[in-house]
Protein backbone atom coordinates (compact mmCIF):
# COMPACT_ATOMS: atom_id res chain seq x y z
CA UNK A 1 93.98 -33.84 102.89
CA UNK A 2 90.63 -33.19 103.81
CA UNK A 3 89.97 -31.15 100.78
CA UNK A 4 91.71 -33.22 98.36
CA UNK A 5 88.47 -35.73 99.75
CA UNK A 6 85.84 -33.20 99.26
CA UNK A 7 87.45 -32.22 95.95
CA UNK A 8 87.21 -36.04 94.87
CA UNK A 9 83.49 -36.61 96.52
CA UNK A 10 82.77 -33.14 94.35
CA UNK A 11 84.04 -35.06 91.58
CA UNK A 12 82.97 -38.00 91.52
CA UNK A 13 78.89 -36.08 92.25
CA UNK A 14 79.59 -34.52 89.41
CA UNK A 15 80.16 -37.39 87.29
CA UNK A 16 77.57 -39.55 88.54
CA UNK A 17 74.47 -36.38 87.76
CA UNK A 18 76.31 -36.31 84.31
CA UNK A 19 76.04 -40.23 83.91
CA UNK A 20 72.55 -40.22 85.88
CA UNK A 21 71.48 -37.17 82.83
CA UNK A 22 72.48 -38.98 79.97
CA UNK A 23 71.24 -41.82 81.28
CA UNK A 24 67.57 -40.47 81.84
CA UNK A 25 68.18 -39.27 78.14
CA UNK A 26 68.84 -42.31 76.84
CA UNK A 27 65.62 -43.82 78.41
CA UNK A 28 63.46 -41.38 77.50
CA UNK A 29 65.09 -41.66 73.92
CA UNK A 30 64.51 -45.04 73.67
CA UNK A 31 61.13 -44.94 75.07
CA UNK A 32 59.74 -42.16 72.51
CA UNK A 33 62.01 -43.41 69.66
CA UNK A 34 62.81 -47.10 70.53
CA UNK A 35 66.41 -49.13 70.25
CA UNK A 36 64.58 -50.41 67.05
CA UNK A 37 62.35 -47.83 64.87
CA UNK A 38 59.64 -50.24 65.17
CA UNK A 39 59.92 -50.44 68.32
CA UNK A 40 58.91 -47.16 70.03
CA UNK A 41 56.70 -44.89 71.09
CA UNK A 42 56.34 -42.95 67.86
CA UNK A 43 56.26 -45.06 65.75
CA UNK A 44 53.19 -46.84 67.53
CA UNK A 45 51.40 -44.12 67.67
CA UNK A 46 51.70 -42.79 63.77
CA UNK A 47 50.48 -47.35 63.55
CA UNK A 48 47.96 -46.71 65.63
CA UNK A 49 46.55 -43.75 64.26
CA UNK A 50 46.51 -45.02 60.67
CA UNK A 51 44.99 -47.97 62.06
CA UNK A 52 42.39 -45.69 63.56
CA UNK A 53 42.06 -43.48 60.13
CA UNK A 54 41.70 -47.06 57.86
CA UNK A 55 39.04 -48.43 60.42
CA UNK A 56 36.93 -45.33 60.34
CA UNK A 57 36.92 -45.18 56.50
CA UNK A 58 35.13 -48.55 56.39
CA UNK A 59 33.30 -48.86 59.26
CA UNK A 60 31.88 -45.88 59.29
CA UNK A 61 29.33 -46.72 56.23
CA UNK A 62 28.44 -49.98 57.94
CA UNK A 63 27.46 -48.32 60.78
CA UNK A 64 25.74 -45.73 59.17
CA UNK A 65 23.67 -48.75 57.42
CA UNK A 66 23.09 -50.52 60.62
CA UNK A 67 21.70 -46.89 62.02
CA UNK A 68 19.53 -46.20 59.28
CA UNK A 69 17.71 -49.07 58.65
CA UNK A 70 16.32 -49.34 62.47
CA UNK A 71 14.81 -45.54 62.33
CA UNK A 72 11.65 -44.50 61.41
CA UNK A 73 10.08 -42.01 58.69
CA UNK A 74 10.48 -39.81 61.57
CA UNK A 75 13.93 -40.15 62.85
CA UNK A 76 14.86 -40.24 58.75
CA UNK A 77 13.46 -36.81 58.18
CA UNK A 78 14.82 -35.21 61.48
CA UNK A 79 18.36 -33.96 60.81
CA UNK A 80 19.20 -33.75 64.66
CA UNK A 81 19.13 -37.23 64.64
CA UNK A 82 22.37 -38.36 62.92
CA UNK A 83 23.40 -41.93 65.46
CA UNK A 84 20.88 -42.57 68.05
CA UNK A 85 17.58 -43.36 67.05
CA UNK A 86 14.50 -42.21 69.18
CA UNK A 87 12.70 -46.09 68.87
CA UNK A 88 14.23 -49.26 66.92
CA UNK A 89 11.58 -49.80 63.71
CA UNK A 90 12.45 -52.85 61.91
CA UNK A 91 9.69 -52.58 59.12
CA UNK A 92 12.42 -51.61 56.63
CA UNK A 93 13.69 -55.21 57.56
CA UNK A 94 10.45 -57.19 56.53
CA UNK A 95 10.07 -54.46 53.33
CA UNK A 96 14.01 -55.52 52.21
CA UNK A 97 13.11 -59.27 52.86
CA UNK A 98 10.31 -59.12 50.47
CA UNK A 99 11.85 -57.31 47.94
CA UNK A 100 14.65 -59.51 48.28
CA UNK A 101 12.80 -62.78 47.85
CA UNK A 102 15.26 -63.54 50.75
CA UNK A 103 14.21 -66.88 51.71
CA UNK A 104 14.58 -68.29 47.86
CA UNK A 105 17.48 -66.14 47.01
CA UNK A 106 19.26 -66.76 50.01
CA UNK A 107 18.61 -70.64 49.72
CA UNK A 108 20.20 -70.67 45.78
CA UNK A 109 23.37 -68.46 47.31
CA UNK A 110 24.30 -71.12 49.59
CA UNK A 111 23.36 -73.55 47.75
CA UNK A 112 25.58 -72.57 44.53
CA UNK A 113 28.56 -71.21 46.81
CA UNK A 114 28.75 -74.63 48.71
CA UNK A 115 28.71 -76.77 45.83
CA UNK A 116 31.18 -74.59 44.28
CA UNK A 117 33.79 -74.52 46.89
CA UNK A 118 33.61 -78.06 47.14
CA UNK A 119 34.21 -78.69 43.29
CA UNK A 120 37.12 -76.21 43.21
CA UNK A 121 38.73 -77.87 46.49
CA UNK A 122 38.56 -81.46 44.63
CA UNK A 123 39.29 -80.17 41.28
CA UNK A 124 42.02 -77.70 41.96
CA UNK A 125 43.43 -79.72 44.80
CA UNK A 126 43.85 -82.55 42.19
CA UNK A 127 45.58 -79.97 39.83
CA UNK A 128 47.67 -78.67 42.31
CA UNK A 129 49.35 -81.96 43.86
CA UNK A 130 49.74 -82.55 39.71
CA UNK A 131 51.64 -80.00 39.31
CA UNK A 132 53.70 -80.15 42.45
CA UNK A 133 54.68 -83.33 42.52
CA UNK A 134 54.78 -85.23 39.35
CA UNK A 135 56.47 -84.90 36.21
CA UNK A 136 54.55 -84.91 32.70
CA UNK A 137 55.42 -83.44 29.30
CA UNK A 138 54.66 -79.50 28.61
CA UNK A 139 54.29 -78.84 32.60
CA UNK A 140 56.09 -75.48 32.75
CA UNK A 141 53.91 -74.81 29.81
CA UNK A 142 50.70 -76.20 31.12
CA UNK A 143 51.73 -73.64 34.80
CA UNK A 144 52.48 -70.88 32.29
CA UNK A 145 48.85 -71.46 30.34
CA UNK A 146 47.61 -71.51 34.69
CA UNK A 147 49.13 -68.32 35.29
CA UNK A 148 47.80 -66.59 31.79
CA UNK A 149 44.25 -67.94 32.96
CA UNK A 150 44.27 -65.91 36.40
CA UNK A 151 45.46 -63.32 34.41
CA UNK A 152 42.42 -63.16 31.47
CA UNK A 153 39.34 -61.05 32.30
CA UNK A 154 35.93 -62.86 32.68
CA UNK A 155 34.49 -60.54 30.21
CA UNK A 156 37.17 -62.10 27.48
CA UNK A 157 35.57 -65.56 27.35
CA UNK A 158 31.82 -65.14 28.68
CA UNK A 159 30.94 -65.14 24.91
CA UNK A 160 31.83 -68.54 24.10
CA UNK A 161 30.59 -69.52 26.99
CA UNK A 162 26.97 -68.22 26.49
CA UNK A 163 27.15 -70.10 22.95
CA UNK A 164 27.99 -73.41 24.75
CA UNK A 165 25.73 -73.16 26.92
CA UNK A 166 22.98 -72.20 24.33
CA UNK A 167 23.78 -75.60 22.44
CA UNK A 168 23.75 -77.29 25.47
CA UNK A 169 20.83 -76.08 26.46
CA UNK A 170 21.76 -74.62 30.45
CA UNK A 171 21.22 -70.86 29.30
CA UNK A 172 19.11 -69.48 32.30
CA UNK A 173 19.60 -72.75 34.66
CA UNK A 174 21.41 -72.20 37.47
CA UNK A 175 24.10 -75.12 37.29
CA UNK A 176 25.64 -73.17 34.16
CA UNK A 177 27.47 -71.40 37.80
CA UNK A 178 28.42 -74.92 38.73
CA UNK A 179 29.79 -76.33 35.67
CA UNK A 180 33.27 -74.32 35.33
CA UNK A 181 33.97 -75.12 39.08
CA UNK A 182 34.03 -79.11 37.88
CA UNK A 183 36.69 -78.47 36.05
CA UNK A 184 39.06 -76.34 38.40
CA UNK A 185 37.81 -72.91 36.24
CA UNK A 186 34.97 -70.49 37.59
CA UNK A 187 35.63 -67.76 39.60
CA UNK A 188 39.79 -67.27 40.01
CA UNK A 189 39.81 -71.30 39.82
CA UNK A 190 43.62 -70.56 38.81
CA UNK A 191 44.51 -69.04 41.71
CA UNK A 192 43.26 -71.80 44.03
CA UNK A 193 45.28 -74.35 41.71
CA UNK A 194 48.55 -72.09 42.56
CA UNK A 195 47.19 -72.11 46.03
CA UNK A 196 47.08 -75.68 46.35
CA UNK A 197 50.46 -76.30 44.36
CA UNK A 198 52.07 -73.72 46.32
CA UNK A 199 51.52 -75.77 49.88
CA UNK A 200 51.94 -79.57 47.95
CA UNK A 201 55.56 -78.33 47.11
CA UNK A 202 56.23 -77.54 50.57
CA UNK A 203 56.15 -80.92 51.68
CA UNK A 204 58.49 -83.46 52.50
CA UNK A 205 59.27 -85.51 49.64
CA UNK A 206 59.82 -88.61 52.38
CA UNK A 207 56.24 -89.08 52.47
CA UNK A 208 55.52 -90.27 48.73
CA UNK A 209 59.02 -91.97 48.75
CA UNK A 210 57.67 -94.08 52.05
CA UNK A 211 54.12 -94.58 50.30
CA UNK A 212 55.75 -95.74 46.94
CA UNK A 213 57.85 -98.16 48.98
CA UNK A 214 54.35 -99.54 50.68
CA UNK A 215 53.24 -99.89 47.15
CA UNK A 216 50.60 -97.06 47.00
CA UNK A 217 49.68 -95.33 43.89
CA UNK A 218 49.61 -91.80 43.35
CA UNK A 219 45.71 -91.54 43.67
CA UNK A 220 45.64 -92.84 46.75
CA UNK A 221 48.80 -91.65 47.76
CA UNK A 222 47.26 -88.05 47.11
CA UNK A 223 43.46 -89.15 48.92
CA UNK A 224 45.07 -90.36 52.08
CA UNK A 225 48.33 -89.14 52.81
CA UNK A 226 48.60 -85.36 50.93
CA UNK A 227 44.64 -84.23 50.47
CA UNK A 228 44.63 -84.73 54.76
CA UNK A 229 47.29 -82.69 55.01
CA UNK A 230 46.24 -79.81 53.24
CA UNK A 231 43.26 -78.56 55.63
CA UNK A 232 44.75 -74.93 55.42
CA UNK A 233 45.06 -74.65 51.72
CA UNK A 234 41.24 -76.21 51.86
CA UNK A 235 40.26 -73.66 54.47
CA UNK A 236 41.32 -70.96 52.42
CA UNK A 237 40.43 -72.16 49.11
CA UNK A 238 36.68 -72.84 50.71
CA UNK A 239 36.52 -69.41 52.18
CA UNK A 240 37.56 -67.39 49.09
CA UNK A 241 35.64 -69.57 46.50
CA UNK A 242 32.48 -68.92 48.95
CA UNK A 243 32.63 -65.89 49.42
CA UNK A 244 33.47 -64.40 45.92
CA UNK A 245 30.81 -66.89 44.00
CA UNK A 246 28.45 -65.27 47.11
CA UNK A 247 29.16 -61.83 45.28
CA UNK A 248 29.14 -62.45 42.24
CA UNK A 249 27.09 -60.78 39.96
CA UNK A 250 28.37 -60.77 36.76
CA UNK A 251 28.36 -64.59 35.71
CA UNK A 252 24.44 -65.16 36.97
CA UNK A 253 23.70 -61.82 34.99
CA UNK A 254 25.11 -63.35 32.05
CA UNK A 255 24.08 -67.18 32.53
CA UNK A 256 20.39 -66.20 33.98
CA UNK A 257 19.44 -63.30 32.62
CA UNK A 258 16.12 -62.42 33.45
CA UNK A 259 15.19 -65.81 35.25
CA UNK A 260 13.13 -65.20 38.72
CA UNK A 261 15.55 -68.17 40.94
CA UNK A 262 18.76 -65.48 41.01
CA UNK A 263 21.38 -65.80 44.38
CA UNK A 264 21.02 -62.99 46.28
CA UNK A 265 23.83 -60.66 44.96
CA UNK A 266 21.69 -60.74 41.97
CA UNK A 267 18.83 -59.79 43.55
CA UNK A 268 20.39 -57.22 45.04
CA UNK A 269 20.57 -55.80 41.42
CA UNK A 270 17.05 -56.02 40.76
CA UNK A 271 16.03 -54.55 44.63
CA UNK A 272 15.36 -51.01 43.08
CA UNK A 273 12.30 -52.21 40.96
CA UNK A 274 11.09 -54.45 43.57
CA UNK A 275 11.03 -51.81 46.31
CA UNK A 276 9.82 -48.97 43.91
CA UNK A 277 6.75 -51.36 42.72
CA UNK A 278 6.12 -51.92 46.44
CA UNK A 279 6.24 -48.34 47.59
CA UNK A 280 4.09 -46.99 44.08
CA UNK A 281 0.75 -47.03 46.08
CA UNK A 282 2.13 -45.76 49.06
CA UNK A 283 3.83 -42.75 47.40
CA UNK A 284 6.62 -43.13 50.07
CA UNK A 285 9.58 -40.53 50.32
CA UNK A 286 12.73 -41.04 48.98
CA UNK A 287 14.60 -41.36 52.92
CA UNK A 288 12.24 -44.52 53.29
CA UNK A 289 13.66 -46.11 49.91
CA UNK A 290 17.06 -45.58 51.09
CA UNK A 291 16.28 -47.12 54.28
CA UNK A 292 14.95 -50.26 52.24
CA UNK A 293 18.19 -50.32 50.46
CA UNK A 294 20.48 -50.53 53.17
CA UNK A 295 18.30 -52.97 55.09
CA UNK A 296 19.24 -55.12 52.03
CA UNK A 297 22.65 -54.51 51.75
CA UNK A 298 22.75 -55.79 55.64
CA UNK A 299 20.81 -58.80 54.57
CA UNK A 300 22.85 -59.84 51.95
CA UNK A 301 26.16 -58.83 54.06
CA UNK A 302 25.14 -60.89 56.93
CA UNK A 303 25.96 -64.18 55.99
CA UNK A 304 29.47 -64.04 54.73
CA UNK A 305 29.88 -61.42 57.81
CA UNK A 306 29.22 -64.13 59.88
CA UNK A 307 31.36 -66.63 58.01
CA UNK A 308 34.17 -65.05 58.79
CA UNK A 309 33.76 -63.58 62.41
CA UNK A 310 34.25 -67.21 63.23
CA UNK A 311 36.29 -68.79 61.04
CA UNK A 312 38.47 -65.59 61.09
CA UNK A 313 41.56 -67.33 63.47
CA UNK A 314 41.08 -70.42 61.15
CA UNK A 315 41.36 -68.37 58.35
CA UNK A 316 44.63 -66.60 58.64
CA UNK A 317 46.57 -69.35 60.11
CA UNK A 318 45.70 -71.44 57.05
CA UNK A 319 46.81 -68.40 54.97
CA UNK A 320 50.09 -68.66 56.95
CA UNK A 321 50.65 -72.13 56.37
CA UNK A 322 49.69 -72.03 52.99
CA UNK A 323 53.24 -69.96 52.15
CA UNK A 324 51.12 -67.38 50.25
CA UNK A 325 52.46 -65.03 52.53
CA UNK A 326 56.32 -65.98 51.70
């Protein structure tokens, strides 16, 4: 009897390391590969490291711009010194500010990137409730003509626009950058118009059927009921429009030519003759000029840099409530 017992206890051990082993297995399968394949250990990793891989690849230049521009002629020519500068110099600074013009230039960016985010929020938010929510003749053709406009290069129709604006006389003034922003065009004014259409269909058709009933017409059905609503397509639409009229360089090239009042992408174009007629007389090496350079490519990145460090949160919970990312 008493073996049968200790035959059965033997047993039953046995079972239970066997359970307790492919128990442990399973956890430690589940931890390294997860229940999920998203969902472990492996898989975060291989995230994590391409995460680590994409990061380098572009912030490694920025900080290599932020390093060089505080070192001296010294520190430049040194080749020991690759990160950590001996003494902070800032004289490239006030040499890339000059050459810049950086107090006009950066007054005309702001200027012409404010004014045209605002125009392409009223005009394409106008376009967009249009064609979301009311019914005209030739509308899937008018969307279709929308679409084909994101689609056509700049380069396509910046002839016809030169000759306009020769006739008109605004060839070299600087609200020829204004003017297609008016009228919902400009710089990828088509896509904000999708943008905008995109989050007016979304809506709850109760809202114009309760404002019709009140006796409100569509205008002002749009100003105070819809254009309220839409403060994350308006985020977005304010952020991209700033920010890619900010770098633009190929409209003010072809609208301004050779005028001296140029945003300060432009200027950033013209920096090389600037700083080489600055350093002629000085007969200063060619580590010094490239230290000039990237002090202006920090000055002209600052700003928008800014921009979105704060409005970054704003920014992609707009773009989630937009739908874009349905």
């Amino acid at each position: 009897m008493i073996g049968k017992v200790n035959a059965n206890v033997r047993v039953k051990a046995a079972q239970f390391k066997k359970r307790w082993a492919r128990d442990g297995l399973n956890t430690v399968r589940y931890a390294v590969l997860g229940r999920e394949v998203n969902r472990g250990l492996l898989f975060k990793l291989f995230i994590y490291w391409i995460l680590l891989v994409t990061s380098y690849i572009y912030l490694n230049p920025i900080f290599k711009m932020l390093v060089k521009m505080v070192m001296n002629e010294k520190d430049l020519n040194d080749p020991t010194v690759t990160w950590i500068p001996h003494e902070l110099y800032f004289g490239h600074l006030e040499k890339a500010w000059t050459a810049l013009k950086y107090s006009q230039s950066l007054f005309v960016s702001i200027g012409i990137s404010i004014l045209v985010a605002v125009f392409h929020i009223i005009a394409c938010g106008l376009m967009g409730y249009a064609l979301a929510r009311m019914q005209f003749p030739f509308k899937k053709l008018l969307t279709f003509l929308l679409v084909l406009a994101f689609i056509i290069p700049p380069q396509v129709i910046v002839l016809p626009m030169i000759m306009m604006y020769t006739k008109l006389g605004l060839q070299g003034k600087l609200f020829s950058l204004i003017i297609p922003s008016i009228f919902g065009f400009g710089i990828k004014g088509a896509l904000f118009v999708i943008i905008f259409r995109q989050f007016y269909t979304s809506q709850p058709k109760e809202l114009e059927e309760a404002a019709k009933i009140d006796g409100a017409s569509a205008f002002k059905f749009y100003w105070k009921v819809m254009f309220p609503l839409a403060k994350p397509a308006i985020l977005v639409v304010s952020l991209f429009s700033f920010v890619w009229t900010w770098n633009d360089t190929y409209y003010p090239r072809m609208f301004l030519g050779q005028s001296s009042l140029v945003p300060l992408a432009t200027q950033m174009s013209r920096v090389d003759a600037s700083i080489s007629s600055m350093l002629a007389s000085e007969e200063a090496p060619l580590v010094l000029v490239e230290a000039i350079k990237m002090s202006a490519s920090f000055l002209a990145l600052l700003p928008p840099l800014l921009i979105f460090f704060f409005a970054q949160r704003y920014f992609v919970e707009s773009v989630e409530r937009t739908g874009l990312v349905e």
